[in-house]
N, C-alpha and C. Protein backbone atom coordinates (compact mmCIF):
# COMPACT_ATOMS: atom_id res chain seq x y z
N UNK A 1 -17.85 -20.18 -14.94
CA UNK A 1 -16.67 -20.69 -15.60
C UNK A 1 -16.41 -22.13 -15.20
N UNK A 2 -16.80 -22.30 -14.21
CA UNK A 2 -16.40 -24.25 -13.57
C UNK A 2 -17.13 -24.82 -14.23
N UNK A 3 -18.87 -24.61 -14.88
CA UNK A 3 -19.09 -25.40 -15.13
C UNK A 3 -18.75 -25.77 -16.38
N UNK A 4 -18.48 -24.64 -16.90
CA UNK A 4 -17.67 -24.85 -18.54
C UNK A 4 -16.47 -25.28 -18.72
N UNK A 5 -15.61 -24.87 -17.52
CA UNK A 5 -14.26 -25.52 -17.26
C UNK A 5 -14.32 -27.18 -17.12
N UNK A 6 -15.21 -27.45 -16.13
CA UNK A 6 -15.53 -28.96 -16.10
C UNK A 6 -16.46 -29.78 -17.58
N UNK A 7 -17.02 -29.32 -17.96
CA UNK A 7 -17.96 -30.05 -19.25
C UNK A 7 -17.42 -29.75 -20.60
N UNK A 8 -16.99 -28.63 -20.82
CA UNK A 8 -16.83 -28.21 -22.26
C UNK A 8 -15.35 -28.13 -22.40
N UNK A 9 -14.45 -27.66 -21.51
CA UNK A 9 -13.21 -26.98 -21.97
C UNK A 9 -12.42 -28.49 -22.21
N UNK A 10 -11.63 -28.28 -23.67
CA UNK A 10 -10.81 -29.41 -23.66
C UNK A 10 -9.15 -29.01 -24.00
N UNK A 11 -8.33 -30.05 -24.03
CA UNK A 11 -7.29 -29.68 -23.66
C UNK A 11 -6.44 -28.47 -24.72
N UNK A 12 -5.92 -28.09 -24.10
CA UNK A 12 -5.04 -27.00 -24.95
C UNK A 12 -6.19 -25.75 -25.79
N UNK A 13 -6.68 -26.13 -25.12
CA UNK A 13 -8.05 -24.32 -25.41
C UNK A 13 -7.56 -23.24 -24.46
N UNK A 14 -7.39 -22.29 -25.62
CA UNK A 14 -7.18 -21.03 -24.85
C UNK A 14 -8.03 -20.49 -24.32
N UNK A 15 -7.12 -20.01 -22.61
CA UNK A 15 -7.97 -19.22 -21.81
C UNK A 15 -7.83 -18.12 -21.56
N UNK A 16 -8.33 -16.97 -21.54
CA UNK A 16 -7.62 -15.62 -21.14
C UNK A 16 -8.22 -15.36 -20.01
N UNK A 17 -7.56 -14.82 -18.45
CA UNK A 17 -7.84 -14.63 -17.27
C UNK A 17 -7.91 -13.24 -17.14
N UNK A 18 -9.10 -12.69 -16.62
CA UNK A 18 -8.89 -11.45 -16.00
C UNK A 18 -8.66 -11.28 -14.40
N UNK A 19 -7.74 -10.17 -13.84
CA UNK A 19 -7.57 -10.53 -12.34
C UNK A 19 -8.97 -9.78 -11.68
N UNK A 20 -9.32 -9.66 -10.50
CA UNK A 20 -10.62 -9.10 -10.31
C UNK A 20 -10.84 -8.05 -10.26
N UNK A 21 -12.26 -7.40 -10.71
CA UNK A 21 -12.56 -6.20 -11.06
C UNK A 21 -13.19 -5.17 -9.48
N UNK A 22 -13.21 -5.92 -8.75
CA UNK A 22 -13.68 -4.98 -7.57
C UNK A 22 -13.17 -3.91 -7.15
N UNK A 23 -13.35 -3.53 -6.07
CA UNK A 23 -12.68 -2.32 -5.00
C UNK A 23 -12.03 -2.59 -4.01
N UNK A 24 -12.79 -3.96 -3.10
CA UNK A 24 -12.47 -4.56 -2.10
C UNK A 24 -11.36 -5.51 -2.00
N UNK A 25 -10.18 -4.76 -1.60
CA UNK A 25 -8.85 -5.55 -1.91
C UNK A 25 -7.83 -4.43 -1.46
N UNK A 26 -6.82 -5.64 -0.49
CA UNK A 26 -5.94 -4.86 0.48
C UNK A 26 -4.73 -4.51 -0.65
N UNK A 27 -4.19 -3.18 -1.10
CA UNK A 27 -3.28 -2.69 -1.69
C UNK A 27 -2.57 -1.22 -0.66
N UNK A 28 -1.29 -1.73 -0.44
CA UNK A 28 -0.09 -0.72 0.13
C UNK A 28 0.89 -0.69 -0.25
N UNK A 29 1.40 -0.50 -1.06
CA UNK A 29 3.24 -0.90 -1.55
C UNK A 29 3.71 -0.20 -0.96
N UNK A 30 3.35 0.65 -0.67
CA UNK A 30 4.75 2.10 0.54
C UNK A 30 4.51 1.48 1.77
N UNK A 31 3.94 0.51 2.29
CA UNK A 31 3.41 -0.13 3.76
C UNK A 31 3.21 1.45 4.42
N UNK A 32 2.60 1.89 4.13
CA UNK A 32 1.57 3.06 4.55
C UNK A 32 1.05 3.05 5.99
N UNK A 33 0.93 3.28 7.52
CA UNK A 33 0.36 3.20 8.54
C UNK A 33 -1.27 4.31 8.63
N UNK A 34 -2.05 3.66 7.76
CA UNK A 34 -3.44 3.95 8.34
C UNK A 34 -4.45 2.95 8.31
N UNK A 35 -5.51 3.38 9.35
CA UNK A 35 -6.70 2.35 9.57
C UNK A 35 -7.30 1.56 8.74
N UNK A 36 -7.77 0.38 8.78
CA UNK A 36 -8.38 -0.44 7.89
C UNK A 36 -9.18 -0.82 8.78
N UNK A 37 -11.20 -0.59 8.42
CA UNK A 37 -12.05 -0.70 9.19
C UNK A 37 -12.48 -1.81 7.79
N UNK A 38 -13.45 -2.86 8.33
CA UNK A 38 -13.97 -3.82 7.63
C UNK A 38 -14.71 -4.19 8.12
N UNK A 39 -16.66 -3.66 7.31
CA UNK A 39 -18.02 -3.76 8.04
C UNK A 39 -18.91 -5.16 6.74
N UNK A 40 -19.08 -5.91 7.91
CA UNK A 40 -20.12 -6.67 6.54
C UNK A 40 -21.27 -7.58 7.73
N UNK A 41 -22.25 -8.12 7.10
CA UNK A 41 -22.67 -9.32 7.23
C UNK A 41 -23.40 -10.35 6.52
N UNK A 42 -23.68 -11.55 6.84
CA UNK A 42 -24.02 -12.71 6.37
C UNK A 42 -22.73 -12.78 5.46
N UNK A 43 -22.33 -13.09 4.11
CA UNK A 43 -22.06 -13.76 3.41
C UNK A 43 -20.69 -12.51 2.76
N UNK A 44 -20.63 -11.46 3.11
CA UNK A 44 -19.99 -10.34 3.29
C UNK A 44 -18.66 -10.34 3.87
N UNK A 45 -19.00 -11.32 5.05
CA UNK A 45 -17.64 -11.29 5.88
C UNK A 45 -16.57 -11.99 5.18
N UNK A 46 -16.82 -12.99 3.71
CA UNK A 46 -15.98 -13.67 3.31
C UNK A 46 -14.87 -12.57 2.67
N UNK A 47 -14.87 -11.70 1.61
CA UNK A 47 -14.08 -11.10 1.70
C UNK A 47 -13.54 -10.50 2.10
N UNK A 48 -14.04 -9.58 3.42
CA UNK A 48 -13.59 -9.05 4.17
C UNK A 48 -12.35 -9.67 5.02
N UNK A 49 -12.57 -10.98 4.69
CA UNK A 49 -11.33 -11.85 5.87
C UNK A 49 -10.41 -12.23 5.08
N UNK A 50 -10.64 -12.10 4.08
CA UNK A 50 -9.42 -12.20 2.73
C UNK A 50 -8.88 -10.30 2.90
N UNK A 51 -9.49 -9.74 3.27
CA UNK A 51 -8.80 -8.49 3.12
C UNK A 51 -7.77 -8.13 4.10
N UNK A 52 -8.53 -9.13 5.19
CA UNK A 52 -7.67 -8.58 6.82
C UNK A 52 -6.68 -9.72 6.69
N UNK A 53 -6.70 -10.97 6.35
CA UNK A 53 -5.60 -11.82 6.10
C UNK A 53 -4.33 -11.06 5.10
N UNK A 54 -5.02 -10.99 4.18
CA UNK A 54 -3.82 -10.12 3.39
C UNK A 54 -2.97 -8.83 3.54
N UNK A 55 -3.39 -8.30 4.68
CA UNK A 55 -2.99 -7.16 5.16
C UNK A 55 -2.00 -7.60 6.15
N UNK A 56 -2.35 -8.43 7.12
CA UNK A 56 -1.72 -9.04 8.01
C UNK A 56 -0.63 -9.42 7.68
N UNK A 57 -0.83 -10.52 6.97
CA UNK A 57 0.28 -11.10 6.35
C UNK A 57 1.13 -9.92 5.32
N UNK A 58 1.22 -8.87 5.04
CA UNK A 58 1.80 -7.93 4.41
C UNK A 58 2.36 -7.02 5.70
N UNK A 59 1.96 -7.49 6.85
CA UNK A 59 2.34 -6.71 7.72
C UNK A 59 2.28 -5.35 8.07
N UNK A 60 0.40 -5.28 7.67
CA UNK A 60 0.45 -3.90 7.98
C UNK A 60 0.62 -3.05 8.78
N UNK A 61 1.24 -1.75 8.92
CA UNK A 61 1.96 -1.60 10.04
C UNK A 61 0.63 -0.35 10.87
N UNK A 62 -0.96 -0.28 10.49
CA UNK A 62 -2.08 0.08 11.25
C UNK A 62 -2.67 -0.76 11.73
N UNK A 63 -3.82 -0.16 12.58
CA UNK A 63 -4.77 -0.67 13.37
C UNK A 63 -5.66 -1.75 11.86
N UNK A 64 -6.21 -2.97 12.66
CA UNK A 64 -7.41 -3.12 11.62
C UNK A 64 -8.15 -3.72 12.14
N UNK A 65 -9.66 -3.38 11.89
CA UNK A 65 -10.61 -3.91 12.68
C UNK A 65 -11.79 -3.99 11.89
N UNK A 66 -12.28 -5.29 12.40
CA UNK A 66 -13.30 -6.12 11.30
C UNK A 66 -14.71 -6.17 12.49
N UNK A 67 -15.38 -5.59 11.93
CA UNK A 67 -17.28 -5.64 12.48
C UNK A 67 -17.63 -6.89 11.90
N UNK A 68 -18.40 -8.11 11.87
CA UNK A 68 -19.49 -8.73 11.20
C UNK A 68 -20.68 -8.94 12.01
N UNK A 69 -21.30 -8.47 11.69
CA UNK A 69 -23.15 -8.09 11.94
C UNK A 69 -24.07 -9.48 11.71
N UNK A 70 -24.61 -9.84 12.36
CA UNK A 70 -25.65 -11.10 12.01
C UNK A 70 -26.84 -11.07 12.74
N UNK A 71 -27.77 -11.91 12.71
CA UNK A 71 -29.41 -11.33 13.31
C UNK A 71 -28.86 -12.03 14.56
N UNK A 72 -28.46 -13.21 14.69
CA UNK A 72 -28.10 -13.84 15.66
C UNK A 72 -27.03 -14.86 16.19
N UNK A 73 -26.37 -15.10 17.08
CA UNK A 73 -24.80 -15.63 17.36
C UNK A 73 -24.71 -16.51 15.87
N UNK A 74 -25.38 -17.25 15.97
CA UNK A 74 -25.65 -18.45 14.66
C UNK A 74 -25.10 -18.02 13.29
N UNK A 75 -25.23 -16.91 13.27
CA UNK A 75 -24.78 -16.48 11.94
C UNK A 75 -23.34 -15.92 11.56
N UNK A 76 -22.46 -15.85 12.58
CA UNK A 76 -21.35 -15.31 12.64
C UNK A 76 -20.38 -16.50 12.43
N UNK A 77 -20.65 -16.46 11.57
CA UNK A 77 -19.07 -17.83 11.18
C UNK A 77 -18.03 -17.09 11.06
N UNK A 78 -16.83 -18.16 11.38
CA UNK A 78 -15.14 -17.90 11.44
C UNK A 78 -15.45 -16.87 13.04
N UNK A 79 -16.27 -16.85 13.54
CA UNK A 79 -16.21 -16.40 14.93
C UNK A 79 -14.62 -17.06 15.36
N UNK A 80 -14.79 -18.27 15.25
CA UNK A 80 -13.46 -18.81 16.36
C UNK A 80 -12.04 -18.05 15.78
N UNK A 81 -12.05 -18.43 14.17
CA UNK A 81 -10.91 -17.90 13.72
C UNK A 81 -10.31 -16.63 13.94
N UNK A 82 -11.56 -15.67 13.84
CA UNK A 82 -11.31 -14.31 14.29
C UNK A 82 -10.55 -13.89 15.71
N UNK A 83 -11.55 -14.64 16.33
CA UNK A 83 -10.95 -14.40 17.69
C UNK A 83 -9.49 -14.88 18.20
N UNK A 84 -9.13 -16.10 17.33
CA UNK A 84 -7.74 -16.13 17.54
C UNK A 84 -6.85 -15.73 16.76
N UNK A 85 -7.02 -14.65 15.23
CA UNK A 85 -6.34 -13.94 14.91
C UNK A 85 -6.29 -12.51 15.57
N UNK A 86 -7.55 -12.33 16.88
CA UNK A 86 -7.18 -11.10 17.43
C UNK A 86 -6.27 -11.12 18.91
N UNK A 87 -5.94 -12.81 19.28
CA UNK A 87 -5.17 -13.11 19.72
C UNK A 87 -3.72 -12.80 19.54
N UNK A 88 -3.54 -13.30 18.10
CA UNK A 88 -2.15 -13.23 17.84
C UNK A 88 -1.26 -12.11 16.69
N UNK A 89 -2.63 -11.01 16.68
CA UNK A 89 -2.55 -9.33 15.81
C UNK A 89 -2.37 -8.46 16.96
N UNK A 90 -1.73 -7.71 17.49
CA UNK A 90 -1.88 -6.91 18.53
C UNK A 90 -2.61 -5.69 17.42
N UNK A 91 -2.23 -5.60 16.39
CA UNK A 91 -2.85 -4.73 15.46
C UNK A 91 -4.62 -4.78 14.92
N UNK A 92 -4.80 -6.22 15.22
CA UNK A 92 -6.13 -7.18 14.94
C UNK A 92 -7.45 -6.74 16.20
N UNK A 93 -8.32 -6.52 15.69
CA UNK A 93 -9.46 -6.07 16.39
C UNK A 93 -10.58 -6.91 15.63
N UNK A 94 -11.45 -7.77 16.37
CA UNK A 94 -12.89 -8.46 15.77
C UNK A 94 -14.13 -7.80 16.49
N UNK A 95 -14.87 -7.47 16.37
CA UNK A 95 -15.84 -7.00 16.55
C UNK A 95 -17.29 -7.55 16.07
N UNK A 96 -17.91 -8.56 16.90
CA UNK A 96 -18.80 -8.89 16.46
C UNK A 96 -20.01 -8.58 17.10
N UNK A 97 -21.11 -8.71 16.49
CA UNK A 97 -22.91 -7.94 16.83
C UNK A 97 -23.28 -8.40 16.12
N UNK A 98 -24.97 -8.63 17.28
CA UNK A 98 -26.17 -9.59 16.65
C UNK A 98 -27.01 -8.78 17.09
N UNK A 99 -28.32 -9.05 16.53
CA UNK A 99 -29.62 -7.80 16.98
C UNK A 99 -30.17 -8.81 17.24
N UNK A 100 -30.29 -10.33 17.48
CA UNK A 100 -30.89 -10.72 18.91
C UNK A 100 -29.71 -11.24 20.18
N UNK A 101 -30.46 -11.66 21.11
CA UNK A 101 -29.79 -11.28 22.28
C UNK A 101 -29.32 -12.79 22.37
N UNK A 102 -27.47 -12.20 23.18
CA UNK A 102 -26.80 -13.53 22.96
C UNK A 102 -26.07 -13.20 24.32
N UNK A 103 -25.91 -13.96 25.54
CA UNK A 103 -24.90 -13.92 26.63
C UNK A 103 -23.44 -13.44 26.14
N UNK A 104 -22.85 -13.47 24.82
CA UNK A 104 -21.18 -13.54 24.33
C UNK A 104 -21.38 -12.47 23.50
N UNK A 105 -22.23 -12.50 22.87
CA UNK A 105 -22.07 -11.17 21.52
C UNK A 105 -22.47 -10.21 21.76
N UNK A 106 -22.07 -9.00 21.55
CA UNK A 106 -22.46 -7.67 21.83
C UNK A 106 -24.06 -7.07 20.79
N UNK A 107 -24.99 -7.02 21.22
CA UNK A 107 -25.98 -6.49 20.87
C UNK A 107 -25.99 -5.29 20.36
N UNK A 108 -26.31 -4.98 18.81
CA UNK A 108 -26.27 -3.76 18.05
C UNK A 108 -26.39 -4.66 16.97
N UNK A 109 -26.99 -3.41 15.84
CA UNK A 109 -26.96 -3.32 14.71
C UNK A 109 -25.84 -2.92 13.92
N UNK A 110 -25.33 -3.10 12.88
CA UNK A 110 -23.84 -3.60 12.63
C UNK A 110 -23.88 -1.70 11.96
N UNK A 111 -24.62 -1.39 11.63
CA UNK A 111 -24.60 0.45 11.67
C UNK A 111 -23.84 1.50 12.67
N UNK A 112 -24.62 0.92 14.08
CA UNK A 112 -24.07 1.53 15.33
C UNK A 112 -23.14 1.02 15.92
N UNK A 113 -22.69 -0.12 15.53
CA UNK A 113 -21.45 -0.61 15.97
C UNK A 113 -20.35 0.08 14.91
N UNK A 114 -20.58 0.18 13.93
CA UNK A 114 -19.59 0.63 13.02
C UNK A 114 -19.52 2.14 13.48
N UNK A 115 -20.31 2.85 13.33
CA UNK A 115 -20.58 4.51 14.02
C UNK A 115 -19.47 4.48 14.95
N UNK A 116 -19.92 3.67 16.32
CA UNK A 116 -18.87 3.49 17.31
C UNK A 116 -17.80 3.55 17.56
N UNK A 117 -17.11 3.04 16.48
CA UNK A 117 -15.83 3.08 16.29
C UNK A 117 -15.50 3.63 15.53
N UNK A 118 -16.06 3.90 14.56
CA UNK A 118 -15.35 5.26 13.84
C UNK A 118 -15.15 6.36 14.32
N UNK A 119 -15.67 6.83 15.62
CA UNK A 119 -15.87 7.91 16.25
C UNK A 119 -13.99 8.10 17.07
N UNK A 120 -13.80 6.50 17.45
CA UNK A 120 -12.12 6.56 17.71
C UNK A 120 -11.04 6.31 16.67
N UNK A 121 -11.57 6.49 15.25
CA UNK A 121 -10.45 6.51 14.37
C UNK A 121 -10.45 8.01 13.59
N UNK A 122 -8.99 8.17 13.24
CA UNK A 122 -8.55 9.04 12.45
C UNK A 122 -9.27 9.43 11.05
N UNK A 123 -8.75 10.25 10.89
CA UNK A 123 -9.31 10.71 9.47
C UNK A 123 -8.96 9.56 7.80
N UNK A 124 -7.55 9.18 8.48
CA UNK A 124 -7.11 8.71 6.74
C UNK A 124 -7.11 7.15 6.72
N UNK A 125 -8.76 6.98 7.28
CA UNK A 125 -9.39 5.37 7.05
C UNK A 125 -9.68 4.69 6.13
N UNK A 126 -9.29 3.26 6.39
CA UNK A 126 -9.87 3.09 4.58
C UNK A 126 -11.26 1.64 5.21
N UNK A 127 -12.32 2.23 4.75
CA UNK A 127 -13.28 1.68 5.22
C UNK A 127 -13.98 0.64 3.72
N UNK A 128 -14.01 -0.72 4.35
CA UNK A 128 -14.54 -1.66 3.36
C UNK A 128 -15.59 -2.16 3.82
N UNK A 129 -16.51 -2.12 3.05
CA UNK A 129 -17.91 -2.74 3.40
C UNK A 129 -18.66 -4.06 2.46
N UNK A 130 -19.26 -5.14 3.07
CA UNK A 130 -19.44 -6.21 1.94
C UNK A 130 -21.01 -6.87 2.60
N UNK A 131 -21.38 -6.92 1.37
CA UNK A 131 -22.84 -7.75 2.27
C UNK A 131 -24.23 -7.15 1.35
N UNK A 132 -25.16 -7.31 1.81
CA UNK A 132 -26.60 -7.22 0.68
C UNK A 132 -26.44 -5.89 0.50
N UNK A 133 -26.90 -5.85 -0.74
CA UNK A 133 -27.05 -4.49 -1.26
C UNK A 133 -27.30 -3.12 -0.35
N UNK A 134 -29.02 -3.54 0.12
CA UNK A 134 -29.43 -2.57 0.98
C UNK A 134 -28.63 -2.25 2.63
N UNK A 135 -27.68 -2.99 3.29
CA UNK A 135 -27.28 -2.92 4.32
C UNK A 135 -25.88 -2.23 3.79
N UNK A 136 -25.23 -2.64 2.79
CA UNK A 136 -23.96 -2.02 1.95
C UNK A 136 -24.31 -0.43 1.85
N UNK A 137 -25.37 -0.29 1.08
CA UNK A 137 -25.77 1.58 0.96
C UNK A 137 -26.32 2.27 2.17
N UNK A 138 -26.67 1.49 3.21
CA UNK A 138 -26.59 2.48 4.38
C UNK A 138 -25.42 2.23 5.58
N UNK A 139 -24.21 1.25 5.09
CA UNK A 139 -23.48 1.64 6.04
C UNK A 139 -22.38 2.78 5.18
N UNK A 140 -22.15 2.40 3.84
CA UNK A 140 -21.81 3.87 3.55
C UNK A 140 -22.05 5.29 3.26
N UNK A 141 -23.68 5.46 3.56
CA UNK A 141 -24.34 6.43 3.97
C UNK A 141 -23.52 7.11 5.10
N UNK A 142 -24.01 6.02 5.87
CA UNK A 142 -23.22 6.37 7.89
C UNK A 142 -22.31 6.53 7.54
N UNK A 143 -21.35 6.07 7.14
CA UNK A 143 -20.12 6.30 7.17
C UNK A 143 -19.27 7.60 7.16
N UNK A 144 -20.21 7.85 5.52
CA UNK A 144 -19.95 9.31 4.98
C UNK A 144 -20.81 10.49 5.54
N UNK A 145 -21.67 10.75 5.96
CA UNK A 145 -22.03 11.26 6.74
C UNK A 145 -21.42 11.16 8.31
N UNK A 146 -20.89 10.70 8.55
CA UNK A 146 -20.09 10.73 10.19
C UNK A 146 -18.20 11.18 10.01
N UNK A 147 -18.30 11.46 8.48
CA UNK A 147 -16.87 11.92 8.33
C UNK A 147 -15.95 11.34 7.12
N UNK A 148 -16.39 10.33 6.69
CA UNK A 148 -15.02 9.21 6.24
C UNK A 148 -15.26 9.92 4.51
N UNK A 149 -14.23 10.50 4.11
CA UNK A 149 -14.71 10.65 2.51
C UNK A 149 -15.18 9.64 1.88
N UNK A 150 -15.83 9.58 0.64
CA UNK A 150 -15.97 8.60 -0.54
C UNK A 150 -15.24 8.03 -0.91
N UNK A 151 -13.95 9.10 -1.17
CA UNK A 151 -13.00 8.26 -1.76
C UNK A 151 -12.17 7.08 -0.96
N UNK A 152 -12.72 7.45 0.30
CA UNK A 152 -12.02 5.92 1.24
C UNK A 152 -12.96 5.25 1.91
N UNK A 153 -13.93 5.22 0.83
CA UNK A 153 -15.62 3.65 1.18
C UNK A 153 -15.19 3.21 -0.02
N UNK A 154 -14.48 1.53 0.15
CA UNK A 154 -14.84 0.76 -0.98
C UNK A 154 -15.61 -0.46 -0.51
N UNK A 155 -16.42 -0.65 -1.71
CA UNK A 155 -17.79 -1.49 -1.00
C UNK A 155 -17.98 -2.64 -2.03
N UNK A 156 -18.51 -3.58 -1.62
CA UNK A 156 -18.76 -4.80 -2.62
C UNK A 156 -20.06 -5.38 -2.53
N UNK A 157 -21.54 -4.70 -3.10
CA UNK A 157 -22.67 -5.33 -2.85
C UNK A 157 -23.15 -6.46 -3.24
N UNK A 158 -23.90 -7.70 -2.68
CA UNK A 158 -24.23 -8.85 -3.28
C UNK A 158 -25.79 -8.37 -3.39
N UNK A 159 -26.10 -8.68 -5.07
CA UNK A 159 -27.21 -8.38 -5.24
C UNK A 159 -27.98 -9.98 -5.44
N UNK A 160 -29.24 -10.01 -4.73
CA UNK A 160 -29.77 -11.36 -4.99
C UNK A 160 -30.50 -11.59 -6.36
N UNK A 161 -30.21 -12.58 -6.97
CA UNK A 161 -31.31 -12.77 -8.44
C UNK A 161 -32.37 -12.83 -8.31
N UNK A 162 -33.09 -11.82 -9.14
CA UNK A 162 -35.02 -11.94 -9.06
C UNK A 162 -35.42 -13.02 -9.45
N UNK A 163 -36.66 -13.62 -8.64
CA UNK A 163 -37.47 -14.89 -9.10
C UNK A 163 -37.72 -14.23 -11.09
N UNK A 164 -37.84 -15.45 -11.26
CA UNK A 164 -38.49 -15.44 -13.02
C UNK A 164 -40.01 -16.06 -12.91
N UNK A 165 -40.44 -15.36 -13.66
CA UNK A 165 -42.03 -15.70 -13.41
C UNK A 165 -42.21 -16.75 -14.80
């Protein structure tokens, strides 16, 4: 749409907006008190921090805690931010893991780190997952298999475009 917005669209052309079609998106109007777990990595974690911001700021009145998974420290951006919104959330939990080895980051695969902690949450979780396709369908594999229904995995896969020959 930008690039059509920028080159083609001229003034007073109608636009019709749709709001977004996903899953992944913080909704409570009763301010409801249950868990909000949020598993992603690489490029995954971006919504996910739009989910935990918006919750926050809605004042949710559960736990919420955000995993992001990367091969190595390097890949964990908004590291800093996180850590000082788990500063100033007593509700706020960051959780970060790399599967190579880092003096600061906790070593795991963002699977068994997620396992981990689900093992200390309740039943009526609402678990969001974001990131490549194939890492998206087996953390809600785990998931659901370790307890969490379907109906509370919402997931947002990024699928990469095939080369064109």
């Amino acid at each position: 749409m930008s690039e059509w917005l920028s080159h083609q669209a001229k003034i007073n052309t109608p636009v019709h907006i749709r709001g977004p079609m996903g899953d992944c998106f913080y909704h409570n109007p009763e301010n409801n008190s249950f868990p909000i777990v949020l598993a992603g990595t690489g490029t995954g974690l971006a919504p996910l921090v739009g989910i935990a911001q918006d919750a926050l700021e809605n004042k949710h009145p559960g736990q919420i805690l955000l995993i992001h998974g990367g091969v190595c420290e390097a890949d964990l951006y908004f590291h800093e931010m996180l850590n000082q919104l788990q500063k100033e959330y007593a509700n706020f939990e960051y959780v970060p893991c790399v599967l190579r080895g880092s003096d600061t980051i906790k070593y795991a695969s963002i699977d068994m780190a997620l396992l981990e902690k689900l093992d200390n949450i309740q039943n009526d979780v609402q678990l969001f997952i974001c990131g490549p396709e194939e890492t998206t369908k087996k953390l809600k594999t785990k998931a659901f298999l370790s307890g969490v229904p379907s109906a509370s995995i919402y997931s947002d896969s990024f699928i990469t475009a095939k080369s064109r020959k």
